[in-house]
PDB file of N, CA and C in Angstrom:
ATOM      1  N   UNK A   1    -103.979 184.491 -74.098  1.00  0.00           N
ATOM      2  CA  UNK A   1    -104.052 183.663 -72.919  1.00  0.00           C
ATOM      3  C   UNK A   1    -103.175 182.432 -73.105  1.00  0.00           C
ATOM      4  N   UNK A   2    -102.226 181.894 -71.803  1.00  0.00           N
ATOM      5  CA  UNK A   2    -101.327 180.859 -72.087  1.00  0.00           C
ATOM      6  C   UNK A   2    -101.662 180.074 -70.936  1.00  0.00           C
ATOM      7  N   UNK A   3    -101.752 178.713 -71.503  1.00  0.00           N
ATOM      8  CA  UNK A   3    -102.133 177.359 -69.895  1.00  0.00           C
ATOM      9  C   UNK A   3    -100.858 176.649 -69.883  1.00  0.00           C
ATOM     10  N   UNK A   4    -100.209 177.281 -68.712  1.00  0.00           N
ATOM     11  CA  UNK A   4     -99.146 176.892 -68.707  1.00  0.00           C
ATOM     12  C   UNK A   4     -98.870 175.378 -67.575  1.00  0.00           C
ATOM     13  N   UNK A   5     -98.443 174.701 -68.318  1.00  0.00           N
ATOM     14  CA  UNK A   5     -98.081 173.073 -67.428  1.00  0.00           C
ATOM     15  C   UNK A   5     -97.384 173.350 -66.205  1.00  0.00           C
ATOM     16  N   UNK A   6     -97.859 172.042 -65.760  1.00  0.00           N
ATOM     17  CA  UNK A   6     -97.783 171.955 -64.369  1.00  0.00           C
ATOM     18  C   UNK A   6     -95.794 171.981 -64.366  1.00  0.00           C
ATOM     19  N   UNK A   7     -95.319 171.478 -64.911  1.00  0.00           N
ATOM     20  CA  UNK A   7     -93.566 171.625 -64.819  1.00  0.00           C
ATOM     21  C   UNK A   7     -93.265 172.691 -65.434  1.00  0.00           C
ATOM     22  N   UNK A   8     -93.422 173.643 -65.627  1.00  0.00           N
ATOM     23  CA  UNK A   8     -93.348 175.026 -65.567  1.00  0.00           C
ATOM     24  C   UNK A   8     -92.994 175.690 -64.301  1.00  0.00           C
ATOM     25  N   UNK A   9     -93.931 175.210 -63.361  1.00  0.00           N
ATOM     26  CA  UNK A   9     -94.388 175.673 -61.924  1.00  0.00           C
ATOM     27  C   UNK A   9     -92.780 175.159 -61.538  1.00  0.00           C
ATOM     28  N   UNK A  10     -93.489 173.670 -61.222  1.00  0.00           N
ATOM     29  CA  UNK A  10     -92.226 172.846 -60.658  1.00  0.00           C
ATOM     30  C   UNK A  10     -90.451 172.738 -61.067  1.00  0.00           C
ATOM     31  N   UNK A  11     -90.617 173.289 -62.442  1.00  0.00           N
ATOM     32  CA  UNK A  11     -88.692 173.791 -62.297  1.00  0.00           C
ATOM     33  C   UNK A  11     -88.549 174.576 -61.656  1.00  0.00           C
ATOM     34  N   UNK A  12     -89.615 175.979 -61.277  1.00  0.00           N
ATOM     35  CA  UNK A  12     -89.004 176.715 -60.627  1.00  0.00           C
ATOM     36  C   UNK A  12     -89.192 176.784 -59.055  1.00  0.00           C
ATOM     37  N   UNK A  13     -90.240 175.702 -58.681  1.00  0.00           N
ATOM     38  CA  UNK A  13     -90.504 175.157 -56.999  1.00  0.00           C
ATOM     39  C   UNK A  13     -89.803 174.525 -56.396  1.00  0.00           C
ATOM     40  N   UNK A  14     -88.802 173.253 -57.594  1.00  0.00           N
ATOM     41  CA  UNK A  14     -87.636 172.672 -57.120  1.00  0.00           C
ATOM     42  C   UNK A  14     -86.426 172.833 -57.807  1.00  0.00           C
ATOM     43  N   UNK A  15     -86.167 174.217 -57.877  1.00  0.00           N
ATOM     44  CA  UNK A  15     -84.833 174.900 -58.051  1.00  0.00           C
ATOM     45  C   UNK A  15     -84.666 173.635 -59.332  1.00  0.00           C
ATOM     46  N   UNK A  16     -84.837 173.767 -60.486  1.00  0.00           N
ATOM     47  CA  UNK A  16     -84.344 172.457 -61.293  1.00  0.00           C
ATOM     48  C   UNK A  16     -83.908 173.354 -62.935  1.00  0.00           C
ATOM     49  N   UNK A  17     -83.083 172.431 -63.472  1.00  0.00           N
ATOM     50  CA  UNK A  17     -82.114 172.996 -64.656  1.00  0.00           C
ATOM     51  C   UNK A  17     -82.837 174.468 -65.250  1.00  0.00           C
ATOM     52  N   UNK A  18     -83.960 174.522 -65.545  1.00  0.00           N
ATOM     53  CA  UNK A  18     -84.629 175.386 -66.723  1.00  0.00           C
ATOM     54  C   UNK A  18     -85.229 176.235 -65.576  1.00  0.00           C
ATOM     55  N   UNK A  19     -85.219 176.728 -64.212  1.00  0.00           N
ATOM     56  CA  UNK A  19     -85.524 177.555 -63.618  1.00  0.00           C
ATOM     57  C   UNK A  19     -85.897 178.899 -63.928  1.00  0.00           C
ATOM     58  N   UNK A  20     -84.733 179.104 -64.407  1.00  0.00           N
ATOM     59  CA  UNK A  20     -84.513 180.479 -65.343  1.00  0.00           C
ATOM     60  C   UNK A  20     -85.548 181.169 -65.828  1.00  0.00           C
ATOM     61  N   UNK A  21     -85.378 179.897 -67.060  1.00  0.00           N
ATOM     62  CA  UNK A  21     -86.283 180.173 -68.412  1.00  0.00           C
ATOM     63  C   UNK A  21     -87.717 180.329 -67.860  1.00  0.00           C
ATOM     64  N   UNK A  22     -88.525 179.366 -66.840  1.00  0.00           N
ATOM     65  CA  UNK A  22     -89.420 179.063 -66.733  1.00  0.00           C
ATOM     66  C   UNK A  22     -90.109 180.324 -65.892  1.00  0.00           C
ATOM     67  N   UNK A  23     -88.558 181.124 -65.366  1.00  0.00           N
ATOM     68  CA  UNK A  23     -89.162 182.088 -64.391  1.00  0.00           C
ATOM     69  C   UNK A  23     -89.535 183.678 -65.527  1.00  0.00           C
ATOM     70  N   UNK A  24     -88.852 183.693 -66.303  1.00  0.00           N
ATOM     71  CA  UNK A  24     -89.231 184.415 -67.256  1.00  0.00           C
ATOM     72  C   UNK A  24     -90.303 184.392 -68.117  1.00  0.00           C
ATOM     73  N   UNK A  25     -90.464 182.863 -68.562  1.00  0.00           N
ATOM     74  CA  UNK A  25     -92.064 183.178 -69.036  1.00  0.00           C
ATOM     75  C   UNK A  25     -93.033 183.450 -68.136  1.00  0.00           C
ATOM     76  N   UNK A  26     -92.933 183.264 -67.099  1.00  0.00           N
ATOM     77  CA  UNK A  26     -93.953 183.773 -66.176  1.00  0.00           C
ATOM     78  C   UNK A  26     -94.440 185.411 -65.990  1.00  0.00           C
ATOM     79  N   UNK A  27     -92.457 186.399 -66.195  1.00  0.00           N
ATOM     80  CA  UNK A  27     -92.946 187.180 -66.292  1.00  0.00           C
ATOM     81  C   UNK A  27     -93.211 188.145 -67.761  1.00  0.00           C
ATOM     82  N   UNK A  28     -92.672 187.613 -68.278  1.00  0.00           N
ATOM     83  CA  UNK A  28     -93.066 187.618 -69.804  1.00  0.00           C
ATOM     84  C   UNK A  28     -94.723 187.526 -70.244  1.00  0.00           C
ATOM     85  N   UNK A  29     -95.449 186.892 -69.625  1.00  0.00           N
ATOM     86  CA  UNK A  29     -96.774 186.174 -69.876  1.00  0.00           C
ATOM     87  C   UNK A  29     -97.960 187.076 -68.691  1.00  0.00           C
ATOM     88  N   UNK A  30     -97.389 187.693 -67.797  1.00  0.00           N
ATOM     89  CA  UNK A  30     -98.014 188.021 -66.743  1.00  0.00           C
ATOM     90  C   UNK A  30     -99.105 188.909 -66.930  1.00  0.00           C
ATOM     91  N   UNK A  31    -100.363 188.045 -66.547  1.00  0.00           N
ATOM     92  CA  UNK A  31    -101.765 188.695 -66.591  1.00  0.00           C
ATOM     93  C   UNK A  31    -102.414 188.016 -67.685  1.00  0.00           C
ATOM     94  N   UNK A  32    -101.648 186.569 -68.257  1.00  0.00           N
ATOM     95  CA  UNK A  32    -102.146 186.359 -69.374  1.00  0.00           C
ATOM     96  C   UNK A  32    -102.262 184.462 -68.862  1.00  0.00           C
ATOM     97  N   UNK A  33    -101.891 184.169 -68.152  1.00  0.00           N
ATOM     98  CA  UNK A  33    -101.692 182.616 -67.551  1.00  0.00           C
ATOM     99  C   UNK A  33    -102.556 182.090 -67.036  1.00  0.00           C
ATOM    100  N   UNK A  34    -102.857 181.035 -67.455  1.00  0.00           N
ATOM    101  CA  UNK A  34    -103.977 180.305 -66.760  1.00  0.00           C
ATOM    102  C   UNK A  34    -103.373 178.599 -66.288  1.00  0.00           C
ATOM    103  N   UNK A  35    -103.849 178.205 -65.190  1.00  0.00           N
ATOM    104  CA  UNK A  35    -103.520 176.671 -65.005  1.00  0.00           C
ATOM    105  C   UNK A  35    -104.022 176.350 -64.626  1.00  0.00           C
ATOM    106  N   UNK A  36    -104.540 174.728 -64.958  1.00  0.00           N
ATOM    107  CA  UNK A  36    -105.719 173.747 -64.681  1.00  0.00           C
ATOM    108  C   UNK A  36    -105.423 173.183 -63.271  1.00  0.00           C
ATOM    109  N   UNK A  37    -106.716 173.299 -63.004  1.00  0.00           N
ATOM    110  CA  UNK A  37    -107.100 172.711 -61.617  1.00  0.00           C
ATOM    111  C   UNK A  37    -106.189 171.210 -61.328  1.00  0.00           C
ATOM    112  N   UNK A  38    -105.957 170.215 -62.408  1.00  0.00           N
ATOM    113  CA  UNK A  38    -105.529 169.254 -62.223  1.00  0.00           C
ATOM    114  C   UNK A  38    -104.393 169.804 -61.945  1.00  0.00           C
ATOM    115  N   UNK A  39    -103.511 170.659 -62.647  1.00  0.00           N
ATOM    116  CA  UNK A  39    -101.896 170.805 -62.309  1.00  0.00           C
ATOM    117  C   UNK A  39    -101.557 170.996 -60.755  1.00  0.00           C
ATOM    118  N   UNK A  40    -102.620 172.115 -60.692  1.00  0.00           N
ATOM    119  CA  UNK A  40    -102.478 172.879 -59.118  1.00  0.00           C
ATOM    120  C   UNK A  40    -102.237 171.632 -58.189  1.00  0.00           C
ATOM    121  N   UNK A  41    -103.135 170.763 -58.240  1.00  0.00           N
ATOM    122  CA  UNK A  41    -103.656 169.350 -57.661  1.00  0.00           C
ATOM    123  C   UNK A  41    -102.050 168.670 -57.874  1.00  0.00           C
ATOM    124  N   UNK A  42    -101.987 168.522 -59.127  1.00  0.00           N
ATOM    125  CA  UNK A  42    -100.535 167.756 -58.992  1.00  0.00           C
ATOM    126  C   UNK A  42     -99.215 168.788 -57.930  1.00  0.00           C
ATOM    127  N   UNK A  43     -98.948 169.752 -58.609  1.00  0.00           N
ATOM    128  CA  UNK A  43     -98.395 170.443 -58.281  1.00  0.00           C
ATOM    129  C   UNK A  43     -98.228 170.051 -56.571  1.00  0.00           C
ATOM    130  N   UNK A  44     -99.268 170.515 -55.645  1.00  0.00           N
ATOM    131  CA  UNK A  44     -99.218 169.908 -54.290  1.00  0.00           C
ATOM    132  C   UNK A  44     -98.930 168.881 -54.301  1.00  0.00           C
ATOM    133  N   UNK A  45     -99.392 167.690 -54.841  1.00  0.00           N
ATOM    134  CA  UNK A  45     -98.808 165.857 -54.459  1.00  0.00           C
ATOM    135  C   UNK A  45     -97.684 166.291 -54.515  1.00  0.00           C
ATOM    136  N   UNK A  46     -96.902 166.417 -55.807  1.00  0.00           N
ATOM    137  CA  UNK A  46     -95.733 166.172 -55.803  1.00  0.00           C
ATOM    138  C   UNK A  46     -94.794 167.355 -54.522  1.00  0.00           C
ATOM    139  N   UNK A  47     -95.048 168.662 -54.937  1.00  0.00           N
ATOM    140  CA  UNK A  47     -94.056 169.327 -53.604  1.00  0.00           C
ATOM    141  C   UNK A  47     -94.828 168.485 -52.253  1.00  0.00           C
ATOM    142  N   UNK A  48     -95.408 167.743 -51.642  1.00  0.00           N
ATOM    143  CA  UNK A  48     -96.002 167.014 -50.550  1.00  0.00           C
ATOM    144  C   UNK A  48     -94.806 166.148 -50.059  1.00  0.00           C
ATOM    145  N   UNK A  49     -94.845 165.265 -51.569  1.00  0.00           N
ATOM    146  CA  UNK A  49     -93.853 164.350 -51.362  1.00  0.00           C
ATOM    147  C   UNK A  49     -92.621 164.278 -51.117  1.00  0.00           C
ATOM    148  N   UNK A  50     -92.402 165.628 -51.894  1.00  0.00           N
ATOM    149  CA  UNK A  50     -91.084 166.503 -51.464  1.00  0.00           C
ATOM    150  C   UNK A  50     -90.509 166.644 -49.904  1.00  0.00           C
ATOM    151  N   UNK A  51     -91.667 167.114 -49.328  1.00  0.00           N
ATOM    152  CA  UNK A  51     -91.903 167.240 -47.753  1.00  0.00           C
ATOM    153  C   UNK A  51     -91.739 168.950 -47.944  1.00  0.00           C
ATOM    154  N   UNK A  52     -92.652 169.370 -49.024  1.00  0.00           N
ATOM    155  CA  UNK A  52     -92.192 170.975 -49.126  1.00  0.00           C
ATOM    156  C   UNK A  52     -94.156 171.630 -49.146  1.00  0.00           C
ATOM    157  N   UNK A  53     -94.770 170.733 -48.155  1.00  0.00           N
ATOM    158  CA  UNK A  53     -95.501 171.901 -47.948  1.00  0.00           C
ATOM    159  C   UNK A  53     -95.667 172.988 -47.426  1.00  0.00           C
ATOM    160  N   UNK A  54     -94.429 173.659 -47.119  1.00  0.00           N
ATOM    161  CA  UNK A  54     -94.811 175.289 -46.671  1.00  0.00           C
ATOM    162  C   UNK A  54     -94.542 175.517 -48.410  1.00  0.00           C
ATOM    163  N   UNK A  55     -93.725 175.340 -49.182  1.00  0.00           N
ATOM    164  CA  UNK A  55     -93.798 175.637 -50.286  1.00  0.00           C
ATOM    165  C   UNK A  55     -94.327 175.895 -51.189  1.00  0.00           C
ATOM    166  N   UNK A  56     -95.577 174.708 -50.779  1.00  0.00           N
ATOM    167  CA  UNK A  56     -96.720 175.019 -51.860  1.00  0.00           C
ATOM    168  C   UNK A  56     -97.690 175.920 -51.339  1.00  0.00           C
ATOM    169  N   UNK A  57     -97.728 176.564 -49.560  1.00  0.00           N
ATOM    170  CA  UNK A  57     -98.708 177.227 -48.866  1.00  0.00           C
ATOM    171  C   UNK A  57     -98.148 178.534 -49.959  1.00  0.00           C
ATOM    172  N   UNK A  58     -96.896 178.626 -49.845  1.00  0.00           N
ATOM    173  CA  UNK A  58     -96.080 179.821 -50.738  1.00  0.00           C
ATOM    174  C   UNK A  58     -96.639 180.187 -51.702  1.00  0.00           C
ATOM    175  N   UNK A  59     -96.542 179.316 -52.696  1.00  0.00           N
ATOM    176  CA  UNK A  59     -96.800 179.054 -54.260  1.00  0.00           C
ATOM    177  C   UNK A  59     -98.021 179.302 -54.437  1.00  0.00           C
ATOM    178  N   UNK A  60     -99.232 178.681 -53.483  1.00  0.00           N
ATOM    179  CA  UNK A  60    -100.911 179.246 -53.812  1.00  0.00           C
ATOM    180  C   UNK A  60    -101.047 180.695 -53.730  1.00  0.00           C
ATOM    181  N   UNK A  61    -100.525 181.137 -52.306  1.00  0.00           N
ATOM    182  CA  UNK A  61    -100.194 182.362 -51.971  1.00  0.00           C
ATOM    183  C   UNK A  61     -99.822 183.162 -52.893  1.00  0.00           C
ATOM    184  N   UNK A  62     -99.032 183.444 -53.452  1.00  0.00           N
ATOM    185  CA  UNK A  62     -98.451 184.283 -54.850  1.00  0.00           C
ATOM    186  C   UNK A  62     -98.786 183.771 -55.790  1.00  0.00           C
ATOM    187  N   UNK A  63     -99.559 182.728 -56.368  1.00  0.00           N
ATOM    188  CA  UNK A  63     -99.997 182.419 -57.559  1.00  0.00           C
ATOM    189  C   UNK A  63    -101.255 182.954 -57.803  1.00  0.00           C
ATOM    190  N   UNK A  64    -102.154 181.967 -57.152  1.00  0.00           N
ATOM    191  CA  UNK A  64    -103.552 182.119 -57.157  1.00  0.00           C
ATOM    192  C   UNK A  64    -103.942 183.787 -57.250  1.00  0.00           C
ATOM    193  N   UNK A  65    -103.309 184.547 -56.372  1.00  0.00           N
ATOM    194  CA  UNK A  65    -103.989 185.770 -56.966  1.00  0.00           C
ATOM    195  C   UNK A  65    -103.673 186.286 -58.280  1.00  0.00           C
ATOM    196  N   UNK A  66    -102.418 185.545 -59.009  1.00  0.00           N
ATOM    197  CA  UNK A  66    -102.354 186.377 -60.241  1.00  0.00           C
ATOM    198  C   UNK A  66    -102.584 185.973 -61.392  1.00  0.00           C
ATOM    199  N   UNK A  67    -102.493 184.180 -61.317  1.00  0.00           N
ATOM    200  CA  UNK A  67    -103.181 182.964 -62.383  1.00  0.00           C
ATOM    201  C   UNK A  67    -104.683 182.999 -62.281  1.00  0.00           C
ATOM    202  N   UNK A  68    -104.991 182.662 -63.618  1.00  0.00           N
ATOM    203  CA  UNK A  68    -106.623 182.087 -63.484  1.00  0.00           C
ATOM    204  C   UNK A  68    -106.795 180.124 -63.081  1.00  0.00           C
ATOM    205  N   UNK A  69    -107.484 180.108 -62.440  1.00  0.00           N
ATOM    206  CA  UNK A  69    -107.505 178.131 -62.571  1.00  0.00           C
ATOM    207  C   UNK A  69    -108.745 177.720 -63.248  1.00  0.00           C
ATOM    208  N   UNK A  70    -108.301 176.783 -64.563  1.00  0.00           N
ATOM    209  CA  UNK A  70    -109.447 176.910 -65.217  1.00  0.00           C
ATOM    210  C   UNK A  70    -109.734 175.484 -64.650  1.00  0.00           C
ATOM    211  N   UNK A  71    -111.322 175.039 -64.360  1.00  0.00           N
ATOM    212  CA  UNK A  71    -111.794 173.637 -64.459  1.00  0.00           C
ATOM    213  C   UNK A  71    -112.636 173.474 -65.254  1.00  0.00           C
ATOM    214  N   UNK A  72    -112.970 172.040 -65.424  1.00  0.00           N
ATOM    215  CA  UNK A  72    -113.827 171.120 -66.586  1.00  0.00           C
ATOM    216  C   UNK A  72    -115.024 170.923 -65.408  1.00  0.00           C
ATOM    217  N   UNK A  73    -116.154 171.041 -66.316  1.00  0.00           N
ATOM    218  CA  UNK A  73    -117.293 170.566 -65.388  1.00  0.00           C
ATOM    219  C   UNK A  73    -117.450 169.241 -65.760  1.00  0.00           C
ATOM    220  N   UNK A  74    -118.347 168.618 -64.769  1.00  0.00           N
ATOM    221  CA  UNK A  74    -118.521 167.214 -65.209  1.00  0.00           C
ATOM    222  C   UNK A  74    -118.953 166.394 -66.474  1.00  0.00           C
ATOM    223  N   UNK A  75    -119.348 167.141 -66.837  1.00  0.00           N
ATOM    224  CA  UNK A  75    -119.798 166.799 -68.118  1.00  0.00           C
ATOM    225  C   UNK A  75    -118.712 167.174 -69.288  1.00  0.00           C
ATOM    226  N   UNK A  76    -118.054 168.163 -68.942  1.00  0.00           N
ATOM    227  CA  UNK A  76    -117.199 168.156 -70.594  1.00  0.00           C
ATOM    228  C   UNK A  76    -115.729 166.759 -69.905  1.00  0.00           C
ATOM    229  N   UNK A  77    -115.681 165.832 -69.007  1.00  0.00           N
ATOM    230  CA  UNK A  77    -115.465 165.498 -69.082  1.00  0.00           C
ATOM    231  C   UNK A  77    -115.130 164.321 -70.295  1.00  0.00           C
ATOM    232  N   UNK A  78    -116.731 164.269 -70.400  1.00  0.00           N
ATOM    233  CA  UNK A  78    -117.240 163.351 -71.399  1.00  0.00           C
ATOM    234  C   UNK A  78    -117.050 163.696 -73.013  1.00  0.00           C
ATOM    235  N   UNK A  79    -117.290 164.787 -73.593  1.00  0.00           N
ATOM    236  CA  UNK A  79    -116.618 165.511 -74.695  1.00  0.00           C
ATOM    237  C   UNK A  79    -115.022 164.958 -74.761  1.00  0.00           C
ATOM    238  N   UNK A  80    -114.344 165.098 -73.899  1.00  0.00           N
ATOM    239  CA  UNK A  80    -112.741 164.902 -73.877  1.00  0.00           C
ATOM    240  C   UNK A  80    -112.098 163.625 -75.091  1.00  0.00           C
ATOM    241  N   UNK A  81    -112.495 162.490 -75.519  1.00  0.00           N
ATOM    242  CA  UNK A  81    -112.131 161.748 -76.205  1.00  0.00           C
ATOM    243  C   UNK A  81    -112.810 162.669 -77.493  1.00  0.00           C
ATOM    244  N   UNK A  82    -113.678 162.808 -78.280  1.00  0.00           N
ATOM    245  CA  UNK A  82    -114.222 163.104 -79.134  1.00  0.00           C
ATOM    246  C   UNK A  82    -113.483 164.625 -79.579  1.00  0.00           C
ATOM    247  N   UNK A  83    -113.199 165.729 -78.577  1.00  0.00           N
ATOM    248  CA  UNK A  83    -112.700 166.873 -79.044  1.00  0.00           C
ATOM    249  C   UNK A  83    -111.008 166.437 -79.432  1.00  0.00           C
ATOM    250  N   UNK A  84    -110.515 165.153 -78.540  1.00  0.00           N
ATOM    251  CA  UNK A  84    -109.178 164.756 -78.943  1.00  0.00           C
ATOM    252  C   UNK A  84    -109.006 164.413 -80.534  1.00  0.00           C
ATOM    253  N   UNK A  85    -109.999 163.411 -81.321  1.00  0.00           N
ATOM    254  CA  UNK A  85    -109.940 162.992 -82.379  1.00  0.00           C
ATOM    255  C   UNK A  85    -110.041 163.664 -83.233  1.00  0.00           C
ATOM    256  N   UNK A  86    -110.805 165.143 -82.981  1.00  0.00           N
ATOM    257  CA  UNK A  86    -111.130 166.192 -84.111  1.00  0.00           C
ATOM    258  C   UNK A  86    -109.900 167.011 -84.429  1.00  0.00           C
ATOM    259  N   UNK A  87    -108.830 166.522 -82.927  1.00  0.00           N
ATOM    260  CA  UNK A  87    -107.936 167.638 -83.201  1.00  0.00           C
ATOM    261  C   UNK A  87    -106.615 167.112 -84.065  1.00  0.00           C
ATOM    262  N   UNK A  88    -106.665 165.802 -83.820  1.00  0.00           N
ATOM    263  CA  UNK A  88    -105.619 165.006 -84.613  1.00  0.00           C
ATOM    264  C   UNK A  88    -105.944 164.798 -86.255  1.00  0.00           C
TER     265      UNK A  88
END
């Protein structure tokens, strides 16, 4: 399983240098990708700001059925500093 960042998405939403590459791990990885609820979230602000929301209607559209979106419940919010320090 791979959680792939939110600029992953976005080189290849706004046509940008590493397009390519980014479009290949996708299919390289396929059936194996997961991305956090926050990215998705970013992901829209930013194509918004763009003025590219049919883009992102696009992008949920063909994503969402083939990504998993993982979220944090409220509470492992709170874990989040403490699992950081164990990992450093």
């Amino acid at each position: 399983m791979y959680l792939f960042d939110t600029n992953i998405f976005l080189e290849i939403l706004l046509a940008q240098e590493k397009s390519a590459e980014c479009k290949q791990a996708l299919v390289d990885k396929a059936g194996e990708i997961f991305l956090s609820d926050f990215s998705l979230h970013s992901i829209g602000v930013i194509l918004f700001r763009h003025d590219k929301g049919e883009v992102f209607k696009k992008f949920t559209e063909d994503i969402l059925p083939n990504v998993g979106v993982i979220s944090l419940s409220t509470g492992s919010y709170k874990k989040l500093s403490i699992l950081k320090n164990k990992t450093i």
